[in-house]
N, C-alpha and C. Protein backbone atom coordinates (compact mmCIF):
# COMPACT_ATOMS: atom_id res chain seq x y z
N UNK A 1 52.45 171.78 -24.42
CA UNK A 1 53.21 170.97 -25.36
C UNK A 1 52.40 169.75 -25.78
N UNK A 2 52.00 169.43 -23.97
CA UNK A 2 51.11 167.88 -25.15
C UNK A 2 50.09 168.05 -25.63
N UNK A 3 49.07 169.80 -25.57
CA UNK A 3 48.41 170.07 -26.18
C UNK A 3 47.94 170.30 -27.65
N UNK A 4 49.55 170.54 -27.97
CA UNK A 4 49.99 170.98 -29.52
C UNK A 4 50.49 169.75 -30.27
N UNK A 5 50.73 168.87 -29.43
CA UNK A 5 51.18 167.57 -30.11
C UNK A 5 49.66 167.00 -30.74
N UNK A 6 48.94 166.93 -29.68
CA UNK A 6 47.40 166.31 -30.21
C UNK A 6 46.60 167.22 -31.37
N UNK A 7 46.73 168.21 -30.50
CA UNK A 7 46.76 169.14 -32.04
C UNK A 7 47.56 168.47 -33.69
N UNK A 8 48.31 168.71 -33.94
CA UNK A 8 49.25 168.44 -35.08
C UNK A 8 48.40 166.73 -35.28
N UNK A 9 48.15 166.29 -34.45
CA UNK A 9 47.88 164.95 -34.68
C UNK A 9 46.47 164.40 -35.42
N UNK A 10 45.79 165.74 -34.82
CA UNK A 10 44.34 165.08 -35.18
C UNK A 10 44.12 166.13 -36.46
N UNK A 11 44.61 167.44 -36.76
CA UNK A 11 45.54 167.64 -38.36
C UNK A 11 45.50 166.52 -39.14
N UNK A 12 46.47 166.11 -39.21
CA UNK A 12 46.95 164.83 -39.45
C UNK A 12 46.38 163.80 -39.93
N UNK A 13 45.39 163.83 -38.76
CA UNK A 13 44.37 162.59 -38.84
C UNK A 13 43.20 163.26 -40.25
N UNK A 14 43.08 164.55 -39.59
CA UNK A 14 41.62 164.96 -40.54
C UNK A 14 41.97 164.87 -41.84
N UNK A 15 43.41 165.40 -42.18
CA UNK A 15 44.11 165.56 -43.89
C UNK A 15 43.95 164.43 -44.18
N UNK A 16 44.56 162.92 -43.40
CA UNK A 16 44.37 161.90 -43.91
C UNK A 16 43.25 161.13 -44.52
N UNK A 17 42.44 161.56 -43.69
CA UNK A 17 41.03 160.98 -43.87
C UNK A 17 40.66 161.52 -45.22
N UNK A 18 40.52 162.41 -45.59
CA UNK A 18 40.07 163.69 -46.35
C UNK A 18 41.08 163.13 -47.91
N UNK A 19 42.11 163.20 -47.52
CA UNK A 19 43.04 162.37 -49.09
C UNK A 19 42.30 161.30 -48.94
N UNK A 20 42.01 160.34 -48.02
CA UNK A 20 41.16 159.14 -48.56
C UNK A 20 40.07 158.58 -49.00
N UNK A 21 39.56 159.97 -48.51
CA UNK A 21 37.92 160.01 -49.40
C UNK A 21 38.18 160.40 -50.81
N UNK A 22 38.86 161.16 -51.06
CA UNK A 22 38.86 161.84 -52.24
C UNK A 22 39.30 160.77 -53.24
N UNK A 23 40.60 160.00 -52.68
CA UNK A 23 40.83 158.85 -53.66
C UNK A 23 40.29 157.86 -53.77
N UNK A 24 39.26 157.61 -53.34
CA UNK A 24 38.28 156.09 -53.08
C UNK A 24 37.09 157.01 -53.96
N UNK A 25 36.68 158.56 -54.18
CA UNK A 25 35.82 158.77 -54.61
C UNK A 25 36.18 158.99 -56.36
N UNK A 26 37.79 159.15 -56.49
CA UNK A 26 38.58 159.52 -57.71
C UNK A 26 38.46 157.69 -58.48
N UNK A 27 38.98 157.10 -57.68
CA UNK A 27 39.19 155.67 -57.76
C UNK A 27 37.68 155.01 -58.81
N UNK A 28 36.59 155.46 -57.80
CA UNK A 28 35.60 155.46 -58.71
C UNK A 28 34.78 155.68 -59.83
N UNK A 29 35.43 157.06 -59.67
CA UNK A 29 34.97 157.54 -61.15
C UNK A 29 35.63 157.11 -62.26
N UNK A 30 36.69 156.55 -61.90
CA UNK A 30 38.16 156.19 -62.91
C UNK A 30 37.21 154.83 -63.60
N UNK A 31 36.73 153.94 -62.47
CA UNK A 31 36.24 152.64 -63.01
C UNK A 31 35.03 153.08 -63.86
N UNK A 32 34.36 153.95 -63.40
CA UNK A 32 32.95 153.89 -64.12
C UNK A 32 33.25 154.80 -65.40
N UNK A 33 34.74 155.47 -65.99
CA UNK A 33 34.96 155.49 -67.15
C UNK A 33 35.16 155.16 -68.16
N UNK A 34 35.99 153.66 -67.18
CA UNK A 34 36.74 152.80 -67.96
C UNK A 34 35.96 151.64 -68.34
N UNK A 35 34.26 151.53 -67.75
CA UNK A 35 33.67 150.80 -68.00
C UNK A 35 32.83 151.54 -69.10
N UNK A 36 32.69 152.29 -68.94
CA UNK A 36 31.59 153.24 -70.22
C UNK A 36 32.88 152.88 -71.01
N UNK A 37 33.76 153.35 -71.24
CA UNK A 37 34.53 153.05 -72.51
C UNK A 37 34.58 151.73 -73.11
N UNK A 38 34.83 150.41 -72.49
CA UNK A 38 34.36 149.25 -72.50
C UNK A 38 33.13 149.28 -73.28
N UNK A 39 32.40 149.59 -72.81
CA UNK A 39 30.81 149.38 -73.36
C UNK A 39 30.94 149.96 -74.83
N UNK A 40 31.28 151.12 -74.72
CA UNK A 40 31.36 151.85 -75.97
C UNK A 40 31.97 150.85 -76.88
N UNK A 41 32.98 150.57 -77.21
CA UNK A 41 33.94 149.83 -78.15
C UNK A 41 33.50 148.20 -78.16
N UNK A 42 32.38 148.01 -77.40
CA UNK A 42 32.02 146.45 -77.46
C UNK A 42 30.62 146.91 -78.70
N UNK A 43 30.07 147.96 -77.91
CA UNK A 43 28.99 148.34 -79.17
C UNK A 43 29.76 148.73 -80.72
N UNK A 44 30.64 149.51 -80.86
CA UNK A 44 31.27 149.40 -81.74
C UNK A 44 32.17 148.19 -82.51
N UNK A 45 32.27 147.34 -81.75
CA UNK A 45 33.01 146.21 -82.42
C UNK A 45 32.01 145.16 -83.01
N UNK A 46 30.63 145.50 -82.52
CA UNK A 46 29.25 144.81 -82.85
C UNK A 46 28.61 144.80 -83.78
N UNK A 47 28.61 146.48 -84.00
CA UNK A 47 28.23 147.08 -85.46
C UNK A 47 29.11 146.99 -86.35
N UNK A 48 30.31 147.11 -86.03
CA UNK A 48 31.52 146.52 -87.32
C UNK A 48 31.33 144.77 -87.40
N UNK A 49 31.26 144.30 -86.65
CA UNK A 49 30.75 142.15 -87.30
C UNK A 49 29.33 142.59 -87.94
N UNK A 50 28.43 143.20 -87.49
CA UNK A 50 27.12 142.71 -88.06
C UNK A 50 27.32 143.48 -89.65
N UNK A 51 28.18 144.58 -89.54
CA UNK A 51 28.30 144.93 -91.28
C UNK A 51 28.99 144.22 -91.93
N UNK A 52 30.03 143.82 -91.46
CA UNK A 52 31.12 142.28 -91.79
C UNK A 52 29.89 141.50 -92.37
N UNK A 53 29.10 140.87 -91.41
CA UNK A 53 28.57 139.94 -91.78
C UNK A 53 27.81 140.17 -93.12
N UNK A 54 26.56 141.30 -93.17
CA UNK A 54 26.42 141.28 -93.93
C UNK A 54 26.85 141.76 -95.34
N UNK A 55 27.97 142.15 -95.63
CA UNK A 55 28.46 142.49 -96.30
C UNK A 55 28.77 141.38 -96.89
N UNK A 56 29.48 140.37 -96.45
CA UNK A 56 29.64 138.45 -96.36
C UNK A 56 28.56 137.78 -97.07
N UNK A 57 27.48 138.11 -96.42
CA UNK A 57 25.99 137.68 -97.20
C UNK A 57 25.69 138.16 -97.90
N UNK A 58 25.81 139.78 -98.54
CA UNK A 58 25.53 139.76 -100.10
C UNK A 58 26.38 139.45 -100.93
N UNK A 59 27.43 139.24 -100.50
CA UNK A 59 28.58 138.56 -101.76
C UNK A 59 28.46 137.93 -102.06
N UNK A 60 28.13 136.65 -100.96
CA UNK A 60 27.64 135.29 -101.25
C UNK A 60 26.64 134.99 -102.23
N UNK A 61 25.72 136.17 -102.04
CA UNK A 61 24.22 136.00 -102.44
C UNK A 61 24.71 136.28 -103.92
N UNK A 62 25.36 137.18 -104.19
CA UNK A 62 25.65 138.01 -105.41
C UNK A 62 26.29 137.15 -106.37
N UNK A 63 27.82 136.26 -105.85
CA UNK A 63 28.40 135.32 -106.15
C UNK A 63 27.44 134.18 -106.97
N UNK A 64 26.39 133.42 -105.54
CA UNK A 64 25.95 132.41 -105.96
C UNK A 64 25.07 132.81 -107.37
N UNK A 65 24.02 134.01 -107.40
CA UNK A 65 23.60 134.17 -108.47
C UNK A 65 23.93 133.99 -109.86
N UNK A 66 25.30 134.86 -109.30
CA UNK A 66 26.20 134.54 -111.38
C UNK A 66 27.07 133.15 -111.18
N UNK A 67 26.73 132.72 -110.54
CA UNK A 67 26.99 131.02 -110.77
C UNK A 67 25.88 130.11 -111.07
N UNK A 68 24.70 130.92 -110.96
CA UNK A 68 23.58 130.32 -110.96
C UNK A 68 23.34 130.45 -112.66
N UNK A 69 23.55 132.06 -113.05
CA UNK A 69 23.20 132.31 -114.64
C UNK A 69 24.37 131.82 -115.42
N UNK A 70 25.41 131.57 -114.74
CA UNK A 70 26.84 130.76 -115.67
C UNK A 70 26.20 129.94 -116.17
N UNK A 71 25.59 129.07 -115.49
CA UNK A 71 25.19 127.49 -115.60
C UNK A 71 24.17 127.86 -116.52
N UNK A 72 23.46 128.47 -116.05
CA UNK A 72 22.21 128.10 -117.02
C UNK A 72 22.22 128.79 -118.28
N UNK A 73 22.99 129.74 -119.06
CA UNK A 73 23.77 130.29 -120.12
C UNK A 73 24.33 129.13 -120.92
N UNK A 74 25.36 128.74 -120.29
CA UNK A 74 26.20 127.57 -120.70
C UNK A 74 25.52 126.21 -121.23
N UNK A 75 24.51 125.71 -120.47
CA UNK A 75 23.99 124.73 -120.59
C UNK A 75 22.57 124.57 -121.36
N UNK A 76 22.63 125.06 -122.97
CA UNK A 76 21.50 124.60 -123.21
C UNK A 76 21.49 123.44 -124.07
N UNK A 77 20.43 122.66 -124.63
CA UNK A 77 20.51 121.80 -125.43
C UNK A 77 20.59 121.75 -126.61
N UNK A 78 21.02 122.61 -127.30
CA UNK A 78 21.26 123.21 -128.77
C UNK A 78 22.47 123.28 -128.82
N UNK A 79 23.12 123.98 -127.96
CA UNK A 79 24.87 123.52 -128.00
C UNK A 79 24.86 122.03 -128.19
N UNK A 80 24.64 121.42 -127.83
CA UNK A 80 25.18 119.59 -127.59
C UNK A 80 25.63 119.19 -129.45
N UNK A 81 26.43 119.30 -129.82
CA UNK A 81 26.00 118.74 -130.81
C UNK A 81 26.84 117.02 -130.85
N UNK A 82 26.04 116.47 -131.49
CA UNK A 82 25.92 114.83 -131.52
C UNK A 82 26.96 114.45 -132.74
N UNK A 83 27.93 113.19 -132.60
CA UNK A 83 28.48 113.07 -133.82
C UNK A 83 28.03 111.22 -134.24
């Protein structure tokens, strides 16, 4: 009887052990997914600002230009006329 008790016990013991490797080894892989995914969407949120950006900078660039030829269209000295 108390043979079968230690029996059942160290069962017991081995299953336990054995679920706890598995979830400390599950546990891990979970993080190192959730960190690749991380990574992923930080690189992606990187390449979406740097096209932001420049997309920002040729408008600007584009903008300032025909504000540049407004002016200088508009402004010559032959228009002026004197009274």
């Amino acid at each position: 009887m108390v043979s079968f008790l230690l029996f059942v016990l160290s069962v017991l013991t081995y299953s336990m052990t054995k679920i706890l490797l598995t979830y400390r080894k599950t546990v891990k892989y979970l993080k190192t997914v959730v960190e690749s995914k991380k990574d992923e969407r930080k690189k992606i949120n990187n390449t979406i600002e740097t096209k932001n950006k420049q997309r920002t900078k040729i408008y600007i660039g584009n903008k300032f230009e025909e504000e540049i030829e407004m002016m200088t269209i508009g402004e010559s000295h032959d228009d002026i006329e004197t009274f």
